[in-house]
Structures are given as structure tokens and as C-alpha cells.
N, C-alpha and C. Protein backbone atom coordinates (compact mmCIF):
# COMPACT_ATOMS: atom_id res chain seq x y z
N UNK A 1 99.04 103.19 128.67
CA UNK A 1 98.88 104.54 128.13
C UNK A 1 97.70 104.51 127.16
N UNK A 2 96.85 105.49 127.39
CA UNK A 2 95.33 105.45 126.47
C UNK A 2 95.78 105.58 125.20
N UNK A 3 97.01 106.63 124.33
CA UNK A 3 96.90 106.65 122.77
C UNK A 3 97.62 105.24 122.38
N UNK A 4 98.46 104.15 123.11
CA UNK A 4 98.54 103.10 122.71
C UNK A 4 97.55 102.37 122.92
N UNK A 5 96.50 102.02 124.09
CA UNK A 5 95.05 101.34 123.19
C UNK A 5 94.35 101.71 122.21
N UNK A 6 94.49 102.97 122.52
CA UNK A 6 93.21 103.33 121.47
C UNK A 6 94.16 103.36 119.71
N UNK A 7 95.25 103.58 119.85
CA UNK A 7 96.07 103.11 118.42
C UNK A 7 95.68 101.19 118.12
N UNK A 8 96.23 100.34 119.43
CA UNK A 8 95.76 99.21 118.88
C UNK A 8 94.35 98.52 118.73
N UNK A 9 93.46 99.08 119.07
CA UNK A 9 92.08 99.29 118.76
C UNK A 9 91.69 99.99 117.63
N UNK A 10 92.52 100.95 117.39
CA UNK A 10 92.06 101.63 115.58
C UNK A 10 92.51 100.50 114.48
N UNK A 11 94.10 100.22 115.15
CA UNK A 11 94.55 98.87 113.86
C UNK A 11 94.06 97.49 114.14
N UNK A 12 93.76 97.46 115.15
CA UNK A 12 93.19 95.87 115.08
C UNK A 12 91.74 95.93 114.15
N UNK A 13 91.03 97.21 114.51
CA UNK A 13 89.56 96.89 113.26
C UNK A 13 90.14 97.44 111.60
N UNK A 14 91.43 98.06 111.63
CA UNK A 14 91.39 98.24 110.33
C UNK A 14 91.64 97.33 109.35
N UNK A 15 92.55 95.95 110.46
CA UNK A 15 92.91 94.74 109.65
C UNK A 15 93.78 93.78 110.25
N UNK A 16 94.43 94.04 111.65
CA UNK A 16 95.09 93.07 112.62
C UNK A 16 94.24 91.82 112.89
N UNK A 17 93.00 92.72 113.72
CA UNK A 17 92.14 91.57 114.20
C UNK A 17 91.78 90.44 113.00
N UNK A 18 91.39 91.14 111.97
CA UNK A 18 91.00 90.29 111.03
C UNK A 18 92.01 88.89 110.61
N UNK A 19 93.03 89.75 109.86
CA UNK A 19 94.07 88.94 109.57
C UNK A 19 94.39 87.45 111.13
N UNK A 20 94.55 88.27 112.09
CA UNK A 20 94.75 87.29 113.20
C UNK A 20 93.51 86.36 113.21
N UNK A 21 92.35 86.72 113.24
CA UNK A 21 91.00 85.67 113.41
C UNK A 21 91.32 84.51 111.83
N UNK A 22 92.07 84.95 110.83
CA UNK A 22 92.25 83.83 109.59
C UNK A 22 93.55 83.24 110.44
N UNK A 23 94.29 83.53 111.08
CA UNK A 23 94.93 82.72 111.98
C UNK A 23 96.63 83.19 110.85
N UNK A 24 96.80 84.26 110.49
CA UNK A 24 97.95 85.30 110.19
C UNK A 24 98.78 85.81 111.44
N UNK A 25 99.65 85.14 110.73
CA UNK A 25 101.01 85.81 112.29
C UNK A 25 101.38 87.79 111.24
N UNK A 26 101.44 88.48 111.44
CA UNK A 26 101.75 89.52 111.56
C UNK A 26 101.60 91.19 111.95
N UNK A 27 102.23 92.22 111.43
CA UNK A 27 102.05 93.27 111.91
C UNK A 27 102.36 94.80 111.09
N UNK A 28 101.91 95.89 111.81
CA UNK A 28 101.86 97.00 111.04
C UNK A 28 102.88 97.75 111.27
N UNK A 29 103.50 98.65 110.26
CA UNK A 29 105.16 99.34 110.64
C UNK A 29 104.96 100.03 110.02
N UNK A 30 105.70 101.43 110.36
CA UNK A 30 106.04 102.44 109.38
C UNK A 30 105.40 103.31 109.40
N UNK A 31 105.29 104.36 107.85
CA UNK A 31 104.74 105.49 108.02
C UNK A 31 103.02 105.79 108.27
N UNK A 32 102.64 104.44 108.11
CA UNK A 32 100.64 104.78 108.61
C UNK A 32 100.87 104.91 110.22
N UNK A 33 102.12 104.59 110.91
CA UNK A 33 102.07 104.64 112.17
C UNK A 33 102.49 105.69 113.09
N UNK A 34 103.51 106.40 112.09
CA UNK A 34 104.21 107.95 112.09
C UNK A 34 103.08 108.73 112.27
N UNK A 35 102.19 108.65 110.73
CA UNK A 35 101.42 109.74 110.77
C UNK A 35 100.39 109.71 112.28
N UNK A 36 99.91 108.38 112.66
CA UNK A 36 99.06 108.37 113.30
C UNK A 36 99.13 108.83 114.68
N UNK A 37 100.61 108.81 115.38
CA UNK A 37 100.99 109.46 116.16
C UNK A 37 101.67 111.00 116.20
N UNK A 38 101.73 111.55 114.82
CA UNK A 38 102.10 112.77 114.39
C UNK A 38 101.17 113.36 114.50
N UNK A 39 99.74 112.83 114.44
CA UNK A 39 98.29 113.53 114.90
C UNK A 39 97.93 114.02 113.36
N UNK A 40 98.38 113.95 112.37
CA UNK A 40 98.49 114.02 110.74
C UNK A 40 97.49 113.19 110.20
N UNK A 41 96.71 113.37 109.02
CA UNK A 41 95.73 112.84 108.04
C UNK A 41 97.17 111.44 107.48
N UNK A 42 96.26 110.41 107.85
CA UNK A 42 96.94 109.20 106.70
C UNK A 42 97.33 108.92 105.52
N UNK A 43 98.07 109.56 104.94
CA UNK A 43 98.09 109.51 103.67
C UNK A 43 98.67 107.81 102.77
N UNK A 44 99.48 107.53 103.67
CA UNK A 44 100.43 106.13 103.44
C UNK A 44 99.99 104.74 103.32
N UNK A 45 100.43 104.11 102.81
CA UNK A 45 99.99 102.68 102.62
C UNK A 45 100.31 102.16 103.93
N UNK A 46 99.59 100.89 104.30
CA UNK A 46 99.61 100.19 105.84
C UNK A 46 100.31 98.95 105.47
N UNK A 47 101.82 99.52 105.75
CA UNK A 47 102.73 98.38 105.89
C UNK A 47 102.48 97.17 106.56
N UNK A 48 101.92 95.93 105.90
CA UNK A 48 102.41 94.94 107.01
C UNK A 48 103.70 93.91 106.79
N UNK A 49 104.11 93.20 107.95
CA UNK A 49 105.31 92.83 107.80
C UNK A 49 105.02 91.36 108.39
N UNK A 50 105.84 90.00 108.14
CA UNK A 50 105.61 88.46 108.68
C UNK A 50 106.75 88.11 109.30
N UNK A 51 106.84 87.53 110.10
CA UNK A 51 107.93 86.56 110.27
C UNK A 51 108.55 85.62 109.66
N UNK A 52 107.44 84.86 108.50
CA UNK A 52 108.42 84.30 107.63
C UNK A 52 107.32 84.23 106.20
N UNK A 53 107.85 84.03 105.13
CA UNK A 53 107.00 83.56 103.79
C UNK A 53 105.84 82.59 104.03
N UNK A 54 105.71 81.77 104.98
CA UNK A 54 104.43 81.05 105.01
C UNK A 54 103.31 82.10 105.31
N UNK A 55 103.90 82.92 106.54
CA UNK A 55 102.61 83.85 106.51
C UNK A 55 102.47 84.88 105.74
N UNK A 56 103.69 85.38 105.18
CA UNK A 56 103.44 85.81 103.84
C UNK A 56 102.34 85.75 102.93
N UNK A 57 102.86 84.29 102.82
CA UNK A 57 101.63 83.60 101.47
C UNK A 57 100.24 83.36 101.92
N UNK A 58 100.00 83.09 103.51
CA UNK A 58 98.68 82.86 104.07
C UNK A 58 97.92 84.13 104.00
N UNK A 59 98.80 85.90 103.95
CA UNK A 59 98.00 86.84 103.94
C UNK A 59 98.00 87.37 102.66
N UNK A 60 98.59 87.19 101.26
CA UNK A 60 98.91 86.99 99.93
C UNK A 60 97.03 86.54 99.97
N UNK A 61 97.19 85.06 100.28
CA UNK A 61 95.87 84.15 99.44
C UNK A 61 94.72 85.03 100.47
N UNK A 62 94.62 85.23 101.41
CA UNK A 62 93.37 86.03 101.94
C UNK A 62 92.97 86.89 101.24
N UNK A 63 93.87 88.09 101.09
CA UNK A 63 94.06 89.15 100.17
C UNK A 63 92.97 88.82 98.99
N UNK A 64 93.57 88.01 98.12
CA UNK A 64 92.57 87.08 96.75
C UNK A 64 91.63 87.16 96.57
N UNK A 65 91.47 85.82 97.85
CA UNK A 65 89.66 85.42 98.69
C UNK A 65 89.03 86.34 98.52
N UNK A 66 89.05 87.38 99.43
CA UNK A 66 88.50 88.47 99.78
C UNK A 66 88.03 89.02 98.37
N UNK A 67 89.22 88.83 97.29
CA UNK A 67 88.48 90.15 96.27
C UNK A 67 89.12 91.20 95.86
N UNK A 68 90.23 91.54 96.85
CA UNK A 68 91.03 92.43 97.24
C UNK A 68 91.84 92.93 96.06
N UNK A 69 92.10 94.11 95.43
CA UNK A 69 92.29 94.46 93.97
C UNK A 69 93.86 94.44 94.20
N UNK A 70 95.02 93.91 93.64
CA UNK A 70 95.79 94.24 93.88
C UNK A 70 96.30 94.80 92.64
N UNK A 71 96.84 95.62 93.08
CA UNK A 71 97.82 96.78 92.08
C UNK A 71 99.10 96.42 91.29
N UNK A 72 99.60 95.89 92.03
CA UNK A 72 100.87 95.17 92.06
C UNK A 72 101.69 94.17 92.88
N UNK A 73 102.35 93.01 92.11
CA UNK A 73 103.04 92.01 92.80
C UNK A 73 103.99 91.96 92.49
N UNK A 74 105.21 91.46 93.42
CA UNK A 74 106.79 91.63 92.63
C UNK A 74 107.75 90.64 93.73
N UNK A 75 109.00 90.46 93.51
CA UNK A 75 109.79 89.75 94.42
C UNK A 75 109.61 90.41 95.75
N UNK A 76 109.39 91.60 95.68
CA UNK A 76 109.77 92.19 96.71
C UNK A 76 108.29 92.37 97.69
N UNK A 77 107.30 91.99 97.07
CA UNK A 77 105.71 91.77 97.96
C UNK A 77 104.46 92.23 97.12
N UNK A 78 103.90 92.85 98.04
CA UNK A 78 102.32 92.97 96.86
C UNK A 78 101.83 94.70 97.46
N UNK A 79 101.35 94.66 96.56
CA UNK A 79 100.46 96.13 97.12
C UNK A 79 98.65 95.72 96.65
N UNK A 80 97.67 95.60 97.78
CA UNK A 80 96.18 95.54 97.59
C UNK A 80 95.37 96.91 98.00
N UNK A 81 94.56 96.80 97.65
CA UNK A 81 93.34 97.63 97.82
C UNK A 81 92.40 96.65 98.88
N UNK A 82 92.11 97.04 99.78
CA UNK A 82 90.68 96.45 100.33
C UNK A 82 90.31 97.33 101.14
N UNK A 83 89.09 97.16 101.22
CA UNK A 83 88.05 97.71 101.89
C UNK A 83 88.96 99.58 102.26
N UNK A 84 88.73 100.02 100.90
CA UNK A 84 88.87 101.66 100.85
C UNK A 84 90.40 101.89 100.94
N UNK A 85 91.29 100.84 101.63
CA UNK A 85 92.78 101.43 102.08
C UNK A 85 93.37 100.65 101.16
N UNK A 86 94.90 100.96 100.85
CA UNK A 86 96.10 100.10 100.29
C UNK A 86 96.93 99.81 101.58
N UNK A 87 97.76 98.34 101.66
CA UNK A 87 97.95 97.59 102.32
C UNK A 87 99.16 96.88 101.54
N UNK A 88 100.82 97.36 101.83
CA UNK A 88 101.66 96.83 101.11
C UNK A 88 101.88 95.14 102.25
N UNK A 89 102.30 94.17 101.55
CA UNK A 89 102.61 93.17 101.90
C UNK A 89 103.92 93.40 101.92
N UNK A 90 105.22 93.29 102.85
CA UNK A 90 106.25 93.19 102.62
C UNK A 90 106.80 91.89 102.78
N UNK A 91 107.78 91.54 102.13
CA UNK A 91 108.88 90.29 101.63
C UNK A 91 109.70 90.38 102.12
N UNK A 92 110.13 91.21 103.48
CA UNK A 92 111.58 91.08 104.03
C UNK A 92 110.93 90.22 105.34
N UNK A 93 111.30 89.53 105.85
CA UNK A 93 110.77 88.88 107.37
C UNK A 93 111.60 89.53 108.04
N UNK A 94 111.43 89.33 109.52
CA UNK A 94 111.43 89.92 110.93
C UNK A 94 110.86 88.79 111.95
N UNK A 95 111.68 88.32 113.01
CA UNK A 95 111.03 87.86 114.16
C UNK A 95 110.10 88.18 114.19
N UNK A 96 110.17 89.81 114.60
CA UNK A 96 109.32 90.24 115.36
C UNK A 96 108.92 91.92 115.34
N UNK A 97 107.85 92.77 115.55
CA UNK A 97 107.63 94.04 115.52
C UNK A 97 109.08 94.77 115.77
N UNK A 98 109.72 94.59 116.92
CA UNK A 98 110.54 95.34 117.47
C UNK A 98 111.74 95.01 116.33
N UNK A 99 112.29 94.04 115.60
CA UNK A 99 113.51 93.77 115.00
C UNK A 99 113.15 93.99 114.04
N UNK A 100 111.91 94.29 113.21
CA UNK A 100 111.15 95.08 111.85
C UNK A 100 112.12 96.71 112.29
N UNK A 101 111.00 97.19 113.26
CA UNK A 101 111.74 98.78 113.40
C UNK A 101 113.18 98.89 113.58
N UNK A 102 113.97 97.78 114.27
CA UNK A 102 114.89 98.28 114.56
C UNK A 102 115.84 98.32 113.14
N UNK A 103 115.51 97.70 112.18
CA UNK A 103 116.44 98.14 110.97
C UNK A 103 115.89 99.50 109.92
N UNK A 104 114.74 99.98 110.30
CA UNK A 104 114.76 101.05 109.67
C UNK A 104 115.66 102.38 110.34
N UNK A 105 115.63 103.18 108.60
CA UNK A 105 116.66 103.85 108.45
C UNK A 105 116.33 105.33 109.00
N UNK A 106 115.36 105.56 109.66
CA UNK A 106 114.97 106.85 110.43
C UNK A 106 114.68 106.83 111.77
N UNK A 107 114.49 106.90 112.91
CA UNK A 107 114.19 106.79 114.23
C UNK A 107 112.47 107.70 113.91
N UNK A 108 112.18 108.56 113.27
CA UNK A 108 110.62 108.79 113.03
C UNK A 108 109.84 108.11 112.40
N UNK A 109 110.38 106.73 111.68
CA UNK A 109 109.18 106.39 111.27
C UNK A 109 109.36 104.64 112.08
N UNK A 110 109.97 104.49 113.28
CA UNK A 110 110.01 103.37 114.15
C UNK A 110 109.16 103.00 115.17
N UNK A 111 108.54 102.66 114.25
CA UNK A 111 106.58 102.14 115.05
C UNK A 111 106.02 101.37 114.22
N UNK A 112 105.77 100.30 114.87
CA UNK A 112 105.22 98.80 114.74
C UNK A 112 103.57 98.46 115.77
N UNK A 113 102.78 97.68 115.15
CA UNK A 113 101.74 97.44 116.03
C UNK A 113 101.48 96.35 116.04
N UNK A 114 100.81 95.39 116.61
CA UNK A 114 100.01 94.38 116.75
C UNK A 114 98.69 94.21 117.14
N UNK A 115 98.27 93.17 117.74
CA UNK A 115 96.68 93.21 118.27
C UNK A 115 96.75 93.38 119.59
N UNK A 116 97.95 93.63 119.72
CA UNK A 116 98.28 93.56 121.77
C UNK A 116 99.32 95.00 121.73
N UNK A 117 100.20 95.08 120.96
CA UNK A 117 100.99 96.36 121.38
C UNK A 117 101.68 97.36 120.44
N UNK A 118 102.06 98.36 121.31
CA UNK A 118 102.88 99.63 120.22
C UNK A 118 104.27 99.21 120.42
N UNK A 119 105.29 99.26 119.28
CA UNK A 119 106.37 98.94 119.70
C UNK A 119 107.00 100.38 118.84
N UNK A 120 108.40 100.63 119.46
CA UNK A 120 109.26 101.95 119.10
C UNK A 120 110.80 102.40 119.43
N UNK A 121 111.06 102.63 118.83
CA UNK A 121 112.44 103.50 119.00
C UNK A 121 112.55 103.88 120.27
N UNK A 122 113.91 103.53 120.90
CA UNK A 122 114.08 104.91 122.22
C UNK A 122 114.20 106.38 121.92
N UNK A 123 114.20 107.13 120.37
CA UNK A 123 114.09 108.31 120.52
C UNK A 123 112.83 108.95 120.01
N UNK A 124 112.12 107.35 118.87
CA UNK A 124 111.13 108.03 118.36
C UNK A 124 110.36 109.40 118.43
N UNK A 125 109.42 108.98 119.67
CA UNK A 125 108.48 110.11 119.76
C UNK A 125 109.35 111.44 119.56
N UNK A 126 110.11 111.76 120.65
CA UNK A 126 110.96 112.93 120.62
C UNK A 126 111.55 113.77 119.34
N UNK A 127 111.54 112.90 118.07
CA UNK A 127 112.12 113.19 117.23
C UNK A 127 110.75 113.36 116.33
N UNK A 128 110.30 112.67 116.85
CA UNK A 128 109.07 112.75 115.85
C UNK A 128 107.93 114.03 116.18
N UNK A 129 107.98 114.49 117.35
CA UNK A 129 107.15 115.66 118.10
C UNK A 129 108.50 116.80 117.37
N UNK A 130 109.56 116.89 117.91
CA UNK A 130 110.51 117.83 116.87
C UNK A 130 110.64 117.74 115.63
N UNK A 131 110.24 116.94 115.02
CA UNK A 131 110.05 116.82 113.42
C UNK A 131 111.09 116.44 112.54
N UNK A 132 112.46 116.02 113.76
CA UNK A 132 113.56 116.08 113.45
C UNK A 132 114.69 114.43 112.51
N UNK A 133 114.85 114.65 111.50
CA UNK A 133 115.19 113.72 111.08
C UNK A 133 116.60 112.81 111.33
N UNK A 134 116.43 111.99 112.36
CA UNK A 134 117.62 110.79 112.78
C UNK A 134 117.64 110.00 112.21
N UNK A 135 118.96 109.81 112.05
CA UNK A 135 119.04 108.05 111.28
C UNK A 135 119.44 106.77 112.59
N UNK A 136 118.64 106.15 112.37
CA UNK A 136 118.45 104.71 113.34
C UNK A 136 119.68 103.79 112.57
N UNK A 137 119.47 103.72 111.22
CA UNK A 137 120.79 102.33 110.69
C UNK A 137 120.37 102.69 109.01
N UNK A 138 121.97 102.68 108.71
CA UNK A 138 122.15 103.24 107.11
C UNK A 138 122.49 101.87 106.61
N UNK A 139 121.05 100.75 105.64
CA UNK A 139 121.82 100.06 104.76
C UNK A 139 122.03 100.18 103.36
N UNK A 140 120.61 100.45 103.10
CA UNK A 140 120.85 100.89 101.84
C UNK A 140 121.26 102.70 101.46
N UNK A 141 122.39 103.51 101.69
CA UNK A 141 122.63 104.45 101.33
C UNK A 141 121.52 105.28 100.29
N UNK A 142 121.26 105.05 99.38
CA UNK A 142 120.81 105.97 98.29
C UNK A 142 118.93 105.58 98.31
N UNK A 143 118.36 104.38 98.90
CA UNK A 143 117.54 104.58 99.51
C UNK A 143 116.85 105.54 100.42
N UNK A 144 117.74 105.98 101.75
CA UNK A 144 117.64 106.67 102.59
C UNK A 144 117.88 107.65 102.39
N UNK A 145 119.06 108.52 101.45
CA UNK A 145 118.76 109.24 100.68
C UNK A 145 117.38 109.84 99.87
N UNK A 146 117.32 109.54 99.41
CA UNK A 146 115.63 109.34 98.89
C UNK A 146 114.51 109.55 99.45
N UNK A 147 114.81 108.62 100.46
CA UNK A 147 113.42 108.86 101.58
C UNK A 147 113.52 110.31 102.64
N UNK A 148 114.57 110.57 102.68
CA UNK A 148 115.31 111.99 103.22
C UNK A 148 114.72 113.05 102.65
N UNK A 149 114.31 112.78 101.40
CA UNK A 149 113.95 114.08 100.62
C UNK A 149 112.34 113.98 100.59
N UNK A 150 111.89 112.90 100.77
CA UNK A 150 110.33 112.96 100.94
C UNK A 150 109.75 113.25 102.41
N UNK A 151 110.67 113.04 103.14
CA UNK A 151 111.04 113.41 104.42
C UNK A 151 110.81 115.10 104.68
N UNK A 152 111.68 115.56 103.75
CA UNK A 152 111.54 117.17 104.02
C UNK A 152 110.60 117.73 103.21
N UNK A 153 109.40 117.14 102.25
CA UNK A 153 108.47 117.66 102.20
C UNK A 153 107.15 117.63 102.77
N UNK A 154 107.47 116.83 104.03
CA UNK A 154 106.70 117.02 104.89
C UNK A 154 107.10 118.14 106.40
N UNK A 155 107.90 118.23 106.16
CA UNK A 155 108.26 119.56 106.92
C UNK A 155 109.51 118.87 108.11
N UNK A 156 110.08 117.81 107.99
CA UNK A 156 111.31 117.32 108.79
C UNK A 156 112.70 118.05 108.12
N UNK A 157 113.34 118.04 109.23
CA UNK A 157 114.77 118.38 108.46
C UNK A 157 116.03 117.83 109.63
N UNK A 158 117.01 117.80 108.99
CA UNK A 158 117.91 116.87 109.01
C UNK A 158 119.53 117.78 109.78
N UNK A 159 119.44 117.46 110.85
CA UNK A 159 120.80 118.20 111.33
C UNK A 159 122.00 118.18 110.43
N UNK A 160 122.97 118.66 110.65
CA UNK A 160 124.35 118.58 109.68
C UNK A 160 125.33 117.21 110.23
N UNK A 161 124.92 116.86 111.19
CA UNK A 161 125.75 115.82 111.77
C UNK A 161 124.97 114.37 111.27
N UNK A 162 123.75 114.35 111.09
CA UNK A 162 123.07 113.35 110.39
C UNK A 162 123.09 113.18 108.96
N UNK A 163 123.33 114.56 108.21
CA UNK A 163 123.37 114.92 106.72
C UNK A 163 125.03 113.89 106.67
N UNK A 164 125.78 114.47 107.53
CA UNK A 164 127.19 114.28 107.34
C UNK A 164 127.49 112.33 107.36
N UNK A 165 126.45 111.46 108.11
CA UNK A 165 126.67 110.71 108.46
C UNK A 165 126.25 109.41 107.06
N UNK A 166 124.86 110.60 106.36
CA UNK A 166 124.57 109.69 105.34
C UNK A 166 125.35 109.97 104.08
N UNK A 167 125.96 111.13 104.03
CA UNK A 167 126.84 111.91 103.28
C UNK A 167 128.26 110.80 103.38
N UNK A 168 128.77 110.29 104.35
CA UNK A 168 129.78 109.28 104.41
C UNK A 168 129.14 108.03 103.98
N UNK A 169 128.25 107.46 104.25
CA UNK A 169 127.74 106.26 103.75
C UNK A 169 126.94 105.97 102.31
N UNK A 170 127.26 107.33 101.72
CA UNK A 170 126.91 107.16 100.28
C UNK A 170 128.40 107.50 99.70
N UNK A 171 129.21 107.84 100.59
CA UNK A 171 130.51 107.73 99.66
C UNK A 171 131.06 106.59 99.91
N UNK A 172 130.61 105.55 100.84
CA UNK A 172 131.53 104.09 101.17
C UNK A 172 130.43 103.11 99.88
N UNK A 173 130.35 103.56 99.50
CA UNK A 173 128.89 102.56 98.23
C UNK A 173 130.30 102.94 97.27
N UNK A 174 130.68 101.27 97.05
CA UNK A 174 131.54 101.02 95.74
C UNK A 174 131.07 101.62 94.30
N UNK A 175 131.79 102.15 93.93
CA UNK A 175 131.28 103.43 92.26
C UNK A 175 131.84 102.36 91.17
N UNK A 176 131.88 101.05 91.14
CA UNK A 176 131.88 99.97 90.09
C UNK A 176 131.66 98.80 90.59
N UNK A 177 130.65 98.60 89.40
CA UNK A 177 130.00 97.17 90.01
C UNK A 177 131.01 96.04 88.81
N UNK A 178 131.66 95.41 90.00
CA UNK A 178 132.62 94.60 88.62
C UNK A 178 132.00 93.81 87.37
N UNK A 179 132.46 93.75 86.63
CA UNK A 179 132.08 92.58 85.24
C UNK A 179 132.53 91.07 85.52
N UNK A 180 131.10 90.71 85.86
CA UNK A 180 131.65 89.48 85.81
C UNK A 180 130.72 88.88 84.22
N UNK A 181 131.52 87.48 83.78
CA UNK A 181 131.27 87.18 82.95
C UNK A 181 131.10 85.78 82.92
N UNK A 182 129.97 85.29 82.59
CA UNK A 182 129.46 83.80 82.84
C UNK A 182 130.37 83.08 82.20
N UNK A 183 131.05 83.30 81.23
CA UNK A 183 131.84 82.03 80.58
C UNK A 183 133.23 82.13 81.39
N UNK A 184 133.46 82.73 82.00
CA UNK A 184 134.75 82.62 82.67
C UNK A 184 134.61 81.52 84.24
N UNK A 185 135.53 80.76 83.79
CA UNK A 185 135.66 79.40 84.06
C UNK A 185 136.67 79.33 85.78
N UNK A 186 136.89 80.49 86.33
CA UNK A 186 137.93 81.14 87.45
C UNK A 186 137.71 80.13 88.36
């Protein structure tokens, strides 16, 4: 299909190819990939994602090399500046493109790339051409929440049977976090 070459031909020069020629195992997910098939101006940072912390850290120290301004670093990954774009590093691993998307919490923003392919949701597009907001897998409740609402200011909205579904999974989130206490010897 021509908009999947010509998608992995836009991301391979924006920073696949590159990263892959330093000899970086990973890939791009999320909302720079939404918009790009939403036919929408980019507004989003270019998620990439590793298979494990070595390549993590191999695209961490490139990042550096390069010059690359970063904004912020934390347990949870890095956010850089290079060459005009921001570029979050994420800290969760994934095999692989397809097991990245498959734990996010929307079916519209389930698109992954590489230097070879588009990977996606079985309802993606559909939901994403209707504008319509599905949930793919609820882990973090009040996360997805959250992102729900940045969601509808881009003009998505959310059936009552999907409202209802995250609406139950923010009431199964335990409302006390117990006390525990280091000197107790149990």
C-alpha cells in the first residue's frame, strides 16, 4: 500500500534510518503516527520505543553525541530536541512494534513504524477515520482517563459503552493505599 511506504520513508529520514545505520534496534508509536495518518499537522513528540535498556542506552548516548538538547530525563526515559523535532525515549520495553501497540489504551492511537513496516490495530484506521474513541486495554485507569480528555479536544468522542467501561475500571482502582511501615518486623 503506497501511504505505508511513503509513511516508512517519511520516518526512516526523520530518524529510523539513522538510529538503525548507529546499529539501534528500535521504533516509532503513537500519536506522531495518529496524526500522520489522520492527514493532521504534527503536533506530538516522536515516540520511540526498544526492546530492551541496552538499546535504550545505545539511543540515550547517540542522542548526547549528536548534541541533542535534552529537556528532560527521568526513570521513566528522556525527552530530546534534535534536529528541529522532540523525540521522547521511552523506558517501558516491548519485543516488538506490534506488542508496543497492543498495550495501548486507545485503538486510535495504535500505530507503530519501523524501517520496513506500519504496524496497527484491527480497528484502528476505522476508528480513527470516525474519530471515534475505543479503548484497546485499560491499565492504568486514571491515566486513560486523562488522555480521554485530551482526546476530546481534538474533536474524538467516546461512546457511552466505552465511557461506561473506563467508568468501571476507575471504580475497581483500590481508594487506600495501605500503611505500611518499615519498622514493622511481620
Amino acid at each position: 500500500m503506497i501511504q505505508f511506504d511513503n509513511a516508512v520513508e517519511r520516518y526512516g529520514k526523520i530518524i529510523l534510518t539513522e538510529l538503525k545505520e548507529y546499529g539501534i534496534n528500535c521504533w516509532l508509536a503513537g500519536g506522531a503516527l495518529r496524526d500522520y495518518f489522520a492527514g493532521v499537522v504534527i503536533k506530538t513528540d516522536y515516540d520511540l520505543f526498544f526492546p530492551n535498556d541496552e538499546e535504550y542506552q545505545k539511543c540515550a548516548k547517540y542522542f548526547k553525541e549528536k548534541e541533542a538538547i535534552v529537556i528532560w530525563e527521568s526513570d521513566n526515559g528522556m525527552k530530546v530536541k534534535y534536529n528541529k523535532r522532540k523525540f521522547d525515549l521511552v523506558k517501558k520495553f516491548f519485543p516488538g512494534p506490534q506488542e508496543t501497540i497492543n498495550e495501548f489504551d486507545f485503538t486510535v492511537s495504535q500505530f507503530a513504524i519501523d524501517t520496513e513496516k506500519v504496524y496497527y490495530g484491527e480497528t484502528s484506521f476505522i476508528d480513527l477515520a470516525k474519530r471515534q474513541l475505543m479503548i484497546n486495554k485499560i491499565t492504568f485507569p486514571a491515566s486513560t482517563m486523562s488522555r480521554s480528555f485530551r482526546y476530546y479536544t481534538k474533536g474524538y468522542v467516546m461512546c457511552q459503552g466505552e465511557m461506561k467501561k473506563l467508568f468501571e475500571a476507575i471504580q475497581d482502582v483500590p481508594k487506600e493505599v495501605p500503611d505500611i511501615n518499615p519498622n514493622d518486623q511481620n
